[in-house]
N, C-alpha and C. Protein backbone atom coordinates (compact mmCIF):
# COMPACT_ATOMS: atom_id res chain seq x y z
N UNK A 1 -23.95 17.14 -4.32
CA UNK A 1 -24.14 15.78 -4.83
C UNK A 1 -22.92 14.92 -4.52
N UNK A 2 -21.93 15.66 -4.35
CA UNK A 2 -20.63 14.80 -4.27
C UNK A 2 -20.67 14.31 -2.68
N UNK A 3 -20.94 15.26 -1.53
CA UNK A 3 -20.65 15.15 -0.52
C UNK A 3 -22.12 13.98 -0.06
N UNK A 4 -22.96 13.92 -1.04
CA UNK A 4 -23.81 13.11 -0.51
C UNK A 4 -23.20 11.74 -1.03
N UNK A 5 -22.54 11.73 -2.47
CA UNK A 5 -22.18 9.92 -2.39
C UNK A 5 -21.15 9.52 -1.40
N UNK A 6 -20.16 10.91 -1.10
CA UNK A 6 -19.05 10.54 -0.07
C UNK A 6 -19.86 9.98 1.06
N UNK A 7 -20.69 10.53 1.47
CA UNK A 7 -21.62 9.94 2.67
C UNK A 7 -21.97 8.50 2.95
N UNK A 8 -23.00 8.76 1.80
CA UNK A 8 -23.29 7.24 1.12
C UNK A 8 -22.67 6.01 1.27
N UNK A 9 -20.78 6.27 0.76
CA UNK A 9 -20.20 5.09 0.51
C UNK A 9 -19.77 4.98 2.15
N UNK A 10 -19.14 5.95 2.71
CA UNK A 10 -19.02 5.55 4.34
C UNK A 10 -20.27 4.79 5.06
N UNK A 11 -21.49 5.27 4.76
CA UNK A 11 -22.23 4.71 5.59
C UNK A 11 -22.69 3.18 5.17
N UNK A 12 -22.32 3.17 3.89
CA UNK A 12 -22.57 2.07 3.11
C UNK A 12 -21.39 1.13 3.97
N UNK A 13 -20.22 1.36 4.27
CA UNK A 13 -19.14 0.53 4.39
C UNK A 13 -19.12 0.28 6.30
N UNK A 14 -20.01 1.25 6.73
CA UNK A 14 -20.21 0.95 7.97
C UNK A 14 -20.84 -0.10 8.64
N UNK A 15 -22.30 0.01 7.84
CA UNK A 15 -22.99 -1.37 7.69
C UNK A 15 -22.41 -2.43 7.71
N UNK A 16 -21.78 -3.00 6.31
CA UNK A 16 -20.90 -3.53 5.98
C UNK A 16 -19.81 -4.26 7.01
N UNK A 17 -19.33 -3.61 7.64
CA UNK A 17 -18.39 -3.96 8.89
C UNK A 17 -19.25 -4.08 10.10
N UNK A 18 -20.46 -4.23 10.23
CA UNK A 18 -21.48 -4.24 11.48
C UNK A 18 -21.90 -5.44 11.19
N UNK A 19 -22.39 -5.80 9.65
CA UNK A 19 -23.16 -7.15 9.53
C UNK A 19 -21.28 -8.14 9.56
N UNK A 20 -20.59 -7.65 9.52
CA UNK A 20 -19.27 -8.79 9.37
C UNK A 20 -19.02 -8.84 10.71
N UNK A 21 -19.53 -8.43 11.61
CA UNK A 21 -19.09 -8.64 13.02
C UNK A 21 -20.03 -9.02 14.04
N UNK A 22 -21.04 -9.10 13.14
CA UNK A 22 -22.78 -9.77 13.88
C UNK A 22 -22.76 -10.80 13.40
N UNK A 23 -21.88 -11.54 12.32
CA UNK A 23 -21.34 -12.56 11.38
C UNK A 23 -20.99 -13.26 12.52
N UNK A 24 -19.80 -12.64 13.03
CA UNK A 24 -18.63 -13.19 13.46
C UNK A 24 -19.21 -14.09 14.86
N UNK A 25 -19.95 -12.75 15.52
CA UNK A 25 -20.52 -13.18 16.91
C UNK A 25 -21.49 -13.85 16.73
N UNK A 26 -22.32 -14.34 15.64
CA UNK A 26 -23.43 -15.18 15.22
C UNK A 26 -22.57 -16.60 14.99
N UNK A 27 -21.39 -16.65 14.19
CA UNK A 27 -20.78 -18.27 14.72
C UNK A 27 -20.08 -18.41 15.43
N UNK A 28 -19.81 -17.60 16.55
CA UNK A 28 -19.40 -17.81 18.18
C UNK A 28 -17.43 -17.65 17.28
N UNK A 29 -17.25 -16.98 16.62
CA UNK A 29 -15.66 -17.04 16.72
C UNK A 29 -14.82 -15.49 17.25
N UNK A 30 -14.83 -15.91 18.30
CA UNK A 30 -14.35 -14.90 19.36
C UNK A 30 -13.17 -13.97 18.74
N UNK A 31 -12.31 -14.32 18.30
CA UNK A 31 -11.42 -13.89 17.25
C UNK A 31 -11.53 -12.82 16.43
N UNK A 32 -12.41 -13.76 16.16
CA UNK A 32 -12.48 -12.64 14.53
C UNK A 32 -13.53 -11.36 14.64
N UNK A 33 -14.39 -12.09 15.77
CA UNK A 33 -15.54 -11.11 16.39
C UNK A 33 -14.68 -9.71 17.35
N UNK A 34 -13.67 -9.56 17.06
CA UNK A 34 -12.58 -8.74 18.30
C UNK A 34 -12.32 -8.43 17.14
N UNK A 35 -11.70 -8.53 15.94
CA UNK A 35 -10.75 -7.78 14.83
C UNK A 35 -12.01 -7.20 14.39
N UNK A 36 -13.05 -7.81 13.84
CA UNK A 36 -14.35 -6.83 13.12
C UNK A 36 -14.67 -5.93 14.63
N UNK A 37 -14.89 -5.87 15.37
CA UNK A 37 -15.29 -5.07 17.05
C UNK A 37 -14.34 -3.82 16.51
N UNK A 38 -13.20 -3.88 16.52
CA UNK A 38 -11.96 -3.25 16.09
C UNK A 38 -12.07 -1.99 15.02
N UNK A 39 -12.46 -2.91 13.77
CA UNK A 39 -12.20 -2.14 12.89
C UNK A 39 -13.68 -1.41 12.75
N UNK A 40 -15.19 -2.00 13.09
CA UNK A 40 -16.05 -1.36 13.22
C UNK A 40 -15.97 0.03 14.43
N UNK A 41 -15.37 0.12 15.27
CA UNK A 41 -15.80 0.82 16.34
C UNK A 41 -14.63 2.18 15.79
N UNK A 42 -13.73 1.94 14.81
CA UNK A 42 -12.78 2.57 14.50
C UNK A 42 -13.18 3.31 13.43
N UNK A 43 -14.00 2.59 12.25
CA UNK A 43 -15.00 3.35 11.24
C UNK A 43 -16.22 4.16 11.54
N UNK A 44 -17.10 3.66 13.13
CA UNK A 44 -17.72 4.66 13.67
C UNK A 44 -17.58 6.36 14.08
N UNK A 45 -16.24 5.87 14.79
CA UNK A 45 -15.11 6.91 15.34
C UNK A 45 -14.82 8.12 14.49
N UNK A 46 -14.20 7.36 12.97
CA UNK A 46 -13.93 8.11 11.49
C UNK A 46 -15.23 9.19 10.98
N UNK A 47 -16.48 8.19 11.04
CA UNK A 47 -17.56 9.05 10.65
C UNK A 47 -18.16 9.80 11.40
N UNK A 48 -18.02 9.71 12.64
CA UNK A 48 -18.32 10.74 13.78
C UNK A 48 -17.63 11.92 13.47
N UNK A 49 -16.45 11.70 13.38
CA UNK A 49 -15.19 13.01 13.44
C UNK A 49 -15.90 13.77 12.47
N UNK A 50 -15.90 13.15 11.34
CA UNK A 50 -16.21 13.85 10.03
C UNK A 50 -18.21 14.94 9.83
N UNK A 51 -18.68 14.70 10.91
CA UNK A 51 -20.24 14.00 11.32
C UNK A 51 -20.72 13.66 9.82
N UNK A 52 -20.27 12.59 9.70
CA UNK A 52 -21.27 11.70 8.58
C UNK A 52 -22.30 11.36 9.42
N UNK A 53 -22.13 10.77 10.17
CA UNK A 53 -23.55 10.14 11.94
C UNK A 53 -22.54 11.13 13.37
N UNK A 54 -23.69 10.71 14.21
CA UNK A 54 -23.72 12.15 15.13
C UNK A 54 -22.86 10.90 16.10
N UNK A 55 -22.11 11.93 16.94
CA UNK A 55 -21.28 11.10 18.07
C UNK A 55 -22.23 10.28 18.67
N UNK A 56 -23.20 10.87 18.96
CA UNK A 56 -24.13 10.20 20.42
C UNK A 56 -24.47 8.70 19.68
N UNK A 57 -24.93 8.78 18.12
CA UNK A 57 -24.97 7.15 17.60
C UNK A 57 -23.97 6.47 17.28
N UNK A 58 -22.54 6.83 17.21
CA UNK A 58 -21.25 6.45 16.96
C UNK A 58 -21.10 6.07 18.06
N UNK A 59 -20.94 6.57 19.11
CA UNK A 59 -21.03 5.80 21.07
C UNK A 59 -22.04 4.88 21.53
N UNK A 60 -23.48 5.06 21.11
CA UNK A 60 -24.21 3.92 20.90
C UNK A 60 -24.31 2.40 20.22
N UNK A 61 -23.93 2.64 19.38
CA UNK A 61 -23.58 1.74 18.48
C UNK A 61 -22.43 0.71 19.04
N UNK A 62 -21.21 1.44 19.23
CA UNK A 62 -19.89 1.01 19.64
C UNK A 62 -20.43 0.59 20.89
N UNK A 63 -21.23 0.73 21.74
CA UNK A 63 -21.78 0.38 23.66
C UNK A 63 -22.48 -1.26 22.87
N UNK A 64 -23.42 -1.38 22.56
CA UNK A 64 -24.12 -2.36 22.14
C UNK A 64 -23.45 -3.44 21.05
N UNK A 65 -22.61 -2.92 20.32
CA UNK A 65 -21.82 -4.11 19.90
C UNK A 65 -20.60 -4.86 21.14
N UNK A 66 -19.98 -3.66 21.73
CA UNK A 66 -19.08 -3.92 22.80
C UNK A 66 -19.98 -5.31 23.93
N UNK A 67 -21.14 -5.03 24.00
CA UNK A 67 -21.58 -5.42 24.96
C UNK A 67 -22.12 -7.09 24.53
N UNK A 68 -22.23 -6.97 22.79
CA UNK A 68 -22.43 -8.64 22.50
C UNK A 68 -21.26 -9.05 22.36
N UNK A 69 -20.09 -8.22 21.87
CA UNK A 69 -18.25 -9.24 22.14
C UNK A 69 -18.35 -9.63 23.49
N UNK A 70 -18.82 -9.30 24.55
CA UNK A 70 -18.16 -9.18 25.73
C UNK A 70 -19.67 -10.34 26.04
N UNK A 71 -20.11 -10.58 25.81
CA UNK A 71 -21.49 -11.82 26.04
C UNK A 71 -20.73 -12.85 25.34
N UNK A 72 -20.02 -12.80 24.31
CA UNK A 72 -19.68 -13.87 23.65
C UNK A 72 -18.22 -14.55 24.63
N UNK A 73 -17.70 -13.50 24.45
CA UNK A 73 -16.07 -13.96 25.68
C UNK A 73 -16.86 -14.46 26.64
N UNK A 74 -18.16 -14.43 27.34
CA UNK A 74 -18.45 -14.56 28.51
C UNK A 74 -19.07 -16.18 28.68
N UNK A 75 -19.60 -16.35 27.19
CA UNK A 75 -19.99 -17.44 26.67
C UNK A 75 -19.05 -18.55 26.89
N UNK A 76 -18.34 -17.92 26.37
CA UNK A 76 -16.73 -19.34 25.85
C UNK A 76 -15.99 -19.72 26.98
C-alpha cells in the first residue's frame, strides 16, 4: 500500500509538470517552455530509474514533448 501511494504521488507530479509545460508551449513562451522541458524530461528520467513507468514511455514522452519545444523555437 505504501509503495502504491509512493507511485501515485510521482506519477501524480509528473502530470503535473507535463500540463505546466503544454502551458508554457500553449502561450508561445519559449522560456519557460525550456525550464518546464527540463525539469519534466528530468522527472521522467527519475521514474524510469526507479520503474514507476517503463523506459520505452519515459523516452517517448521526452521525444514528443522535445519535438513541440523545438516547433515552438521554430515558430519564433
Amino acid at each position: 500500500m505504501r509503495r502504491k501511494a509512493h507511485n501515485h504521488s510521482i506519477k501524480s507530479r509528473l502530470h503535473t509538470l507535463e500540463k505546466k509545460f503544454l502551458a508554457a508551449v500553449g502561450a508561445k513562451k519559449n522560456d519557460e517552455a525550456a525550464t518546464a522541458y527540463q525539469a519534466v524530461a528530468s522527472a521522467l528520467d527519475k521514474a524510469a530509474k526507479t520503474l514507476v513507468i517503463h523506459r520505452n514511455v519515459a523516452s517517448r514522452k521526452k521525444s514528443r514533448l522535445a519535438a513541440k519545444l523545438k516547433s515552438l523555437a521554430a515558430a519564433a
